[in-house]
N, C-alpha and C. Protein backbone atom coordinates (compact mmCIF):
# COMPACT_ATOMS: atom_id res chain seq x y z
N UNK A 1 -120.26 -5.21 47.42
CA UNK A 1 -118.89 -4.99 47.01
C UNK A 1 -118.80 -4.63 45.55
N UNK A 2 -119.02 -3.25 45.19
CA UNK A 2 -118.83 -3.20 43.91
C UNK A 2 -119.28 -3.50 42.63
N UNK A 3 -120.04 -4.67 42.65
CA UNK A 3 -120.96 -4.93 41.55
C UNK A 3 -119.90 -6.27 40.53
N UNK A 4 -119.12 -6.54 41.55
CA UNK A 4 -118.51 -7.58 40.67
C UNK A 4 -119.16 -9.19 41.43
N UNK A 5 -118.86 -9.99 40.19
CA UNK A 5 -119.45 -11.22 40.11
C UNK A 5 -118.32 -12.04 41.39
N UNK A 6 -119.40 -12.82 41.99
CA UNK A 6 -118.74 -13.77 42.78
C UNK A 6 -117.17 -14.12 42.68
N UNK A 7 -116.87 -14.32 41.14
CA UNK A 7 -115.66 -15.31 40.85
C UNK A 7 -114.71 -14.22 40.38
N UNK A 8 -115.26 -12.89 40.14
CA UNK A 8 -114.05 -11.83 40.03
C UNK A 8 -113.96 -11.19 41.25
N UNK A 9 -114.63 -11.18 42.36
CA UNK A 9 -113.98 -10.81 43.95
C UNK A 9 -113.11 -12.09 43.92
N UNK A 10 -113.52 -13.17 44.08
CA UNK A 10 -112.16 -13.96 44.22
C UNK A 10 -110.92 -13.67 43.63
N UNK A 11 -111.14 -13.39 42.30
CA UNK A 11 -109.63 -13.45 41.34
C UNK A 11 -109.24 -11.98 42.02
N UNK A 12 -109.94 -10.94 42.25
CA UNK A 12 -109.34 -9.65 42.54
C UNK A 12 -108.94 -9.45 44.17
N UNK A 13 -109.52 -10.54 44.91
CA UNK A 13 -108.58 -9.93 46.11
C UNK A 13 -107.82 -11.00 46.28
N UNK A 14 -106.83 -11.84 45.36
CA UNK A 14 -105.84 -12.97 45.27
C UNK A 14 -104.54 -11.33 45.19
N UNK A 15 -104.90 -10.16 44.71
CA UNK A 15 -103.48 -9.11 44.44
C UNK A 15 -103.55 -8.36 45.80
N UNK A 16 -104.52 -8.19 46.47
CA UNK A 16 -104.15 -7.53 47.82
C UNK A 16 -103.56 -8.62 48.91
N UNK A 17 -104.16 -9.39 48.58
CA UNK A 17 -103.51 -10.77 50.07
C UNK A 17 -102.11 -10.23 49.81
N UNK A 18 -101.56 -9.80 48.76
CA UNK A 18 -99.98 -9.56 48.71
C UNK A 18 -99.29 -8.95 49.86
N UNK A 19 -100.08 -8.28 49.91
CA UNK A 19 -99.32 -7.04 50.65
C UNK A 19 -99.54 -7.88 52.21
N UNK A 20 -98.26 -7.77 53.08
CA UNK A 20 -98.18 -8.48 54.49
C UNK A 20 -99.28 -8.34 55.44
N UNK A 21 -99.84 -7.54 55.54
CA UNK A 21 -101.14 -7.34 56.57
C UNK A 21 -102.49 -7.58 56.06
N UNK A 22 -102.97 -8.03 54.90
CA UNK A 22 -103.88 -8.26 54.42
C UNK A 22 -104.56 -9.86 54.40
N UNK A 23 -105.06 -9.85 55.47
CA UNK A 23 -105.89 -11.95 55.30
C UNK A 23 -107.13 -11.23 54.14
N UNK A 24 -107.85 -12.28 53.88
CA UNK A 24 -108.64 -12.83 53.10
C UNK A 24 -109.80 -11.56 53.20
N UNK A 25 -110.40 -11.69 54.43
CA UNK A 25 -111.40 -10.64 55.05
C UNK A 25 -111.04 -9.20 54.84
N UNK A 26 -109.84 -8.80 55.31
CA UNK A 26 -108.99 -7.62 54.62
C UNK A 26 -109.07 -7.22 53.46
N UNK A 27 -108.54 -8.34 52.63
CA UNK A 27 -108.78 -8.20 51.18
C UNK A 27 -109.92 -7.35 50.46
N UNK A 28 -110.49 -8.38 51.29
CA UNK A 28 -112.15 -8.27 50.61
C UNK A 28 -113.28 -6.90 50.85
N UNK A 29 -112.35 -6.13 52.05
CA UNK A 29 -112.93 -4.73 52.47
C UNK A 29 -112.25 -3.94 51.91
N UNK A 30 -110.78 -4.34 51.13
CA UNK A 30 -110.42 -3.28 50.27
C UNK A 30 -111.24 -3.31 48.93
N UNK A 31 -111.95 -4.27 48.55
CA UNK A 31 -112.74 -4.04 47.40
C UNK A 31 -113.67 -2.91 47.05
N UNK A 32 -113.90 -2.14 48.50
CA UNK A 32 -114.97 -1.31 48.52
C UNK A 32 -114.66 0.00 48.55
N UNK A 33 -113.27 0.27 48.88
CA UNK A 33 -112.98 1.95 48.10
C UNK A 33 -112.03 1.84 47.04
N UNK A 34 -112.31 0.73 45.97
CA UNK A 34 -112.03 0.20 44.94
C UNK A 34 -109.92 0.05 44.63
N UNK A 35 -109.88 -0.76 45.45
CA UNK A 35 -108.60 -1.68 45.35
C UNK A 35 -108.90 -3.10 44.72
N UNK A 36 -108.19 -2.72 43.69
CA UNK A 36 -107.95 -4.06 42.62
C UNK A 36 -106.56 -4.70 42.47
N UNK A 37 -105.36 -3.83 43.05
CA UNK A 37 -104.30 -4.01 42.64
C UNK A 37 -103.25 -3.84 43.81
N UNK A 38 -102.17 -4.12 44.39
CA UNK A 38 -101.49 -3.34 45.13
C UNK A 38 -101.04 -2.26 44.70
N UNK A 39 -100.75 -2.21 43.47
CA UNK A 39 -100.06 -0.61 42.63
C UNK A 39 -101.68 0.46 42.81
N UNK A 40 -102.69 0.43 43.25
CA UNK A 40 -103.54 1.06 43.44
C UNK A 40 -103.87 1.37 44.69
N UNK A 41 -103.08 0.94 45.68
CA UNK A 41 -102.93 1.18 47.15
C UNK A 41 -101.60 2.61 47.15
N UNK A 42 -100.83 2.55 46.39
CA UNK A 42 -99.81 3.50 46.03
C UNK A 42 -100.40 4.79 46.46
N UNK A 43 -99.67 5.68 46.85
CA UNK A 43 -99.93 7.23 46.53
C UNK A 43 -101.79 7.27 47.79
N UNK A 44 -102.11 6.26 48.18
CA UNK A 44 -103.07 6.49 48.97
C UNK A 44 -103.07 6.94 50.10
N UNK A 45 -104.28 7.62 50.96
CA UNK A 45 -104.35 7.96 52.42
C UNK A 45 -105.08 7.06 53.35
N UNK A 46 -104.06 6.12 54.33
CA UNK A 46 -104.30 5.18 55.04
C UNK A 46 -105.93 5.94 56.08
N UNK A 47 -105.75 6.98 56.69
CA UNK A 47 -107.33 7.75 57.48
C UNK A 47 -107.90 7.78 56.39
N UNK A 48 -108.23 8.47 55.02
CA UNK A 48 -109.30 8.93 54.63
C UNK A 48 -109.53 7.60 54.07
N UNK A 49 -109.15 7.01 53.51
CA UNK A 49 -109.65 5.14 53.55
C UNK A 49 -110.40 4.27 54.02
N UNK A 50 -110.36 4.77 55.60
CA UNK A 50 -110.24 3.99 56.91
C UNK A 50 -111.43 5.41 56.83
N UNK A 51 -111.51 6.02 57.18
CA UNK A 51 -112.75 6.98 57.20
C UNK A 51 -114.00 6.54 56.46
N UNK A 52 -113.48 6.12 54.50
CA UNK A 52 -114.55 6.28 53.79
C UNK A 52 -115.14 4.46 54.35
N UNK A 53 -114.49 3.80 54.44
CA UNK A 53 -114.84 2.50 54.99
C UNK A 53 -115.98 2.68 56.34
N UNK A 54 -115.35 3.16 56.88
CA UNK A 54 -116.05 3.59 58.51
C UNK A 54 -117.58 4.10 58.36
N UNK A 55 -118.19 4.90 56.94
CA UNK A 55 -118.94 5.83 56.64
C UNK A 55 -119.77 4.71 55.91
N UNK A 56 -119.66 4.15 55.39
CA UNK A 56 -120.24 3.17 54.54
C UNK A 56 -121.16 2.71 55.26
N UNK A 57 -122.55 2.95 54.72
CA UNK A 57 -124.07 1.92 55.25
C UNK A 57 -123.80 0.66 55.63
N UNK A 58 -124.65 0.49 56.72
CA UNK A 58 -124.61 -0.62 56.88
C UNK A 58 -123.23 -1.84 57.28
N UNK A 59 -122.20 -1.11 57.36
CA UNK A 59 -120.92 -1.43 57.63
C UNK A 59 -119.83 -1.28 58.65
N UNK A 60 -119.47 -2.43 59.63
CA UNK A 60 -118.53 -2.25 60.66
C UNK A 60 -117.33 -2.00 59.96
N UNK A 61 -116.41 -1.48 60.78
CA UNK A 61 -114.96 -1.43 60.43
C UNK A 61 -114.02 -1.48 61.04
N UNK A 62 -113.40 -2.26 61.77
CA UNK A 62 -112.58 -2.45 62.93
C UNK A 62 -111.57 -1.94 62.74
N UNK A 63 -111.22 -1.37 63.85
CA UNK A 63 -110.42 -0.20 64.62
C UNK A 63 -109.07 -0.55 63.52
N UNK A 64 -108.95 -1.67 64.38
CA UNK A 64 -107.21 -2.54 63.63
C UNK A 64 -107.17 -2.47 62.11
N UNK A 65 -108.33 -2.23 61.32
CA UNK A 65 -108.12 -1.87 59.86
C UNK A 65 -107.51 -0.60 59.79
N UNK A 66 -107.46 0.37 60.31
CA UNK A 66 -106.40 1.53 60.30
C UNK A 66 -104.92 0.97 59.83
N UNK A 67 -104.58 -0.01 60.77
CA UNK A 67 -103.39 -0.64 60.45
C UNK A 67 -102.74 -1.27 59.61
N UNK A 68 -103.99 -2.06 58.99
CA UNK A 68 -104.11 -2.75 57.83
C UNK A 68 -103.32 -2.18 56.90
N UNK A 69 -104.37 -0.88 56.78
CA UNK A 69 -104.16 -0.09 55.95
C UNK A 69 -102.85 0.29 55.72
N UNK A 70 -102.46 1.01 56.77
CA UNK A 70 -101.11 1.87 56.92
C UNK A 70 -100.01 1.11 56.21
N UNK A 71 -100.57 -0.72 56.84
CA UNK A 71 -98.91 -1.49 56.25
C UNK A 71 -98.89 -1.88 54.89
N UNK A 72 -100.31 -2.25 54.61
CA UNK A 72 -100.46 -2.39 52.82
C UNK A 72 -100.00 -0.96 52.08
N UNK A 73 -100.27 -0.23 52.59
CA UNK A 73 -100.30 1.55 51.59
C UNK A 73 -98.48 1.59 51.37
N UNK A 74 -97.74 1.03 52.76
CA UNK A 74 -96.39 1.64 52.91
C UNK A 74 -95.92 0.15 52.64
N UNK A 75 -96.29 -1.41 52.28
CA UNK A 75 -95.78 -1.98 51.44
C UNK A 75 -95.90 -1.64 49.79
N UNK A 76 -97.24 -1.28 49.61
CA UNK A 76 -97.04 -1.00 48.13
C UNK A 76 -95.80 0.60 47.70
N UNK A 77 -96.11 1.14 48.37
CA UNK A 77 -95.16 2.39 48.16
C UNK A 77 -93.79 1.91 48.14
N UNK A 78 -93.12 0.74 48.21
CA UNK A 78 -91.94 0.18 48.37
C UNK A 78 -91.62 -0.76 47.35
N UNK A 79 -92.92 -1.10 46.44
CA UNK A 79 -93.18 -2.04 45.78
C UNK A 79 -92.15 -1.23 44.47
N UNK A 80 -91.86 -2.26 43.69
CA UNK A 80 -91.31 -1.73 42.03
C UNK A 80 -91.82 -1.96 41.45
């Protein structure tokens, strides 16, 4: 995940749990096409996301993360 230390994945996916469709595990797979923020989910593409995730070595990606996606991308887009 990125190259961050144990205790900054924790502190950094405490801002995605925000968004309504995101548990813990969620969180933590947005770390990897580098979501740090919900304001960095903004302006994103829920497929090519869900694509670059899917493509990733060594890595499952369940179907239902499409969804994930879709509701975090279109809560943050709502966000102020």
């Amino acid at each position: 995940m990125s190259g961050l230390a144990n205790s900054d994945k924790d502190a950094v996916v405490e801002e995605p749990r925000k968004t309504p469709s995101a548990n813990e595990n969620a969180a933590k797979t947005l770390l990897s096409p580098g979501i740090r923020s919900v304001d960095d989910l903004k302006s994103r593409d829920a497929i090519a996301m869900y694509e670059e995730l899917r493509n990733q070595k060594g890595f499952y990606c369940e179907p239902c993360m499409l969804d994930v996606l879709r509701i975090a991308i279109g809560y943050a887009s709502k966000e102020k």
